[in-house]
C-alpha atoms as a PDB file:
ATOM      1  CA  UNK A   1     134.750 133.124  41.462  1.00  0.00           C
ATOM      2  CA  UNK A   2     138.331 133.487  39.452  1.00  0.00           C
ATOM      3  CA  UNK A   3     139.554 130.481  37.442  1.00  0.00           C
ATOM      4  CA  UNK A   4     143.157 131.634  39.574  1.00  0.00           C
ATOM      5  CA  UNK A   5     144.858 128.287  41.282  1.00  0.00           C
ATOM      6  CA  UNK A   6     145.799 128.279  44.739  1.00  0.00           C
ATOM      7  CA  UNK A   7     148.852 128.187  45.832  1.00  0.00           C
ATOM      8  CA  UNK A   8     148.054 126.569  49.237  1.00  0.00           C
ATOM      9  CA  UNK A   9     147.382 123.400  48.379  1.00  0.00           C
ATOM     10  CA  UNK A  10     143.780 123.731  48.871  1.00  0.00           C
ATOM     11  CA  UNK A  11     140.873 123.022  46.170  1.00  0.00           C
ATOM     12  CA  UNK A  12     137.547 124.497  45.443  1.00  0.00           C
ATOM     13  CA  UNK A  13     134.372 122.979  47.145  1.00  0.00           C
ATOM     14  CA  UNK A  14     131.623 121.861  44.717  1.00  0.00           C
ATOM     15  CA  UNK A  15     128.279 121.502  46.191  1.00  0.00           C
ATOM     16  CA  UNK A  16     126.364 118.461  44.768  1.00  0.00           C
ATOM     17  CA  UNK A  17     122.993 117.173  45.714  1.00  0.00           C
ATOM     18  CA  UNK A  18     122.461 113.400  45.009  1.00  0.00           C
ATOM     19  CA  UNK A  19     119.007 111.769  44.878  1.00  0.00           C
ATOM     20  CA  UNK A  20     118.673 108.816  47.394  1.00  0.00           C
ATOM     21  CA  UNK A  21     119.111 106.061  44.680  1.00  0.00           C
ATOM     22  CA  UNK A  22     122.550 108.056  43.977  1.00  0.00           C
ATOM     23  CA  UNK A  23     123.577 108.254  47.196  1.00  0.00           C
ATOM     24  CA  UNK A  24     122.656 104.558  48.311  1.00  0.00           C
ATOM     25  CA  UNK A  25     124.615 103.247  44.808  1.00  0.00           C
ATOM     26  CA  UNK A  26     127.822 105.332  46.026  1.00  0.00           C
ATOM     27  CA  UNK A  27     127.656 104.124  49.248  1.00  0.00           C
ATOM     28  CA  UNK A  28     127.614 100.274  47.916  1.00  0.00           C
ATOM     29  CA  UNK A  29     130.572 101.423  46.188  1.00  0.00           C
ATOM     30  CA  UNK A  30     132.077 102.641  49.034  1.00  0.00           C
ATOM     31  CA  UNK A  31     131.329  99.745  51.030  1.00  0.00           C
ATOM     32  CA  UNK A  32     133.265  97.554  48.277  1.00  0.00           C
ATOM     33  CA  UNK A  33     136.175  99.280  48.597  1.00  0.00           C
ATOM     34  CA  UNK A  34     139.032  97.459  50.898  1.00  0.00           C
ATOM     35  CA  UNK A  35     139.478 100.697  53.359  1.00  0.00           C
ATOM     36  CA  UNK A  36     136.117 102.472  52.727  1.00  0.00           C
ATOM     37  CA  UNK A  37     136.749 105.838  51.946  1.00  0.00           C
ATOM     38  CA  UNK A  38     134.702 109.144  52.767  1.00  0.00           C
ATOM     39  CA  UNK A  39     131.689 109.879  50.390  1.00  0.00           C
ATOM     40  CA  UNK A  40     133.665 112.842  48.798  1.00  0.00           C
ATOM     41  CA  UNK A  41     136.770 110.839  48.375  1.00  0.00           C
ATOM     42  CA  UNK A  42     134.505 107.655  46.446  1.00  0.00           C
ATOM     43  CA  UNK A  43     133.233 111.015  44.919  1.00  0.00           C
ATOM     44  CA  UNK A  44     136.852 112.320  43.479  1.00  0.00           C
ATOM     45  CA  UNK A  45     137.460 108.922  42.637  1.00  0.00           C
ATOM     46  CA  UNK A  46     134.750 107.793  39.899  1.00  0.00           C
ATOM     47  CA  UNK A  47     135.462 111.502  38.939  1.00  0.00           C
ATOM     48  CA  UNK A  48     138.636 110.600  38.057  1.00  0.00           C
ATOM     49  CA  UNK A  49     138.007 107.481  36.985  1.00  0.00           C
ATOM     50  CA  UNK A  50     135.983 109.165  34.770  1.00  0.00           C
ATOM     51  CA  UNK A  51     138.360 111.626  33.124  1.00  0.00           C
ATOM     52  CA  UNK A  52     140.826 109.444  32.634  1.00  0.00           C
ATOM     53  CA  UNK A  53     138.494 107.112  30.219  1.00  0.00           C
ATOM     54  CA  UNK A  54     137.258 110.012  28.600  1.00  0.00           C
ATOM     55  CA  UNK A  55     139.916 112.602  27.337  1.00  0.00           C
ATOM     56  CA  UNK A  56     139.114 115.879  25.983  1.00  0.00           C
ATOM     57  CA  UNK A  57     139.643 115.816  22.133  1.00  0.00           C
ATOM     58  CA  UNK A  58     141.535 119.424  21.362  1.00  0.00           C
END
């Protein structure tokens, strides 16, 4: 796998397994939400959520 961006638009699949407490949490997230979005989506979400509290220090 290169580190190379696409220039299509597209972006790389990650395969993650969740255990069922996981998976039933993110789906009460989901479920919260006003237009419930798809279980990657909620996914890239608290991702982002995520990055954007937590900054990498250079």
């Amino acid at each position: 796998m290169t580190d190379k961006k696409k220039n299509d638009g597209r972006a790389d699949p990650v395969l993650v397994r969740l255990p069922e407490e996981l998976m039933r949490a993110l789906d009460a997230m989901r479920r919260a939400e006003e237009d419930p979005p798809t279980r990657p989506e909620m996914i890239r979400r608290i991702l982002q959520a995520w990055i954007e509290q937590h900054p990498v220090k250079k």
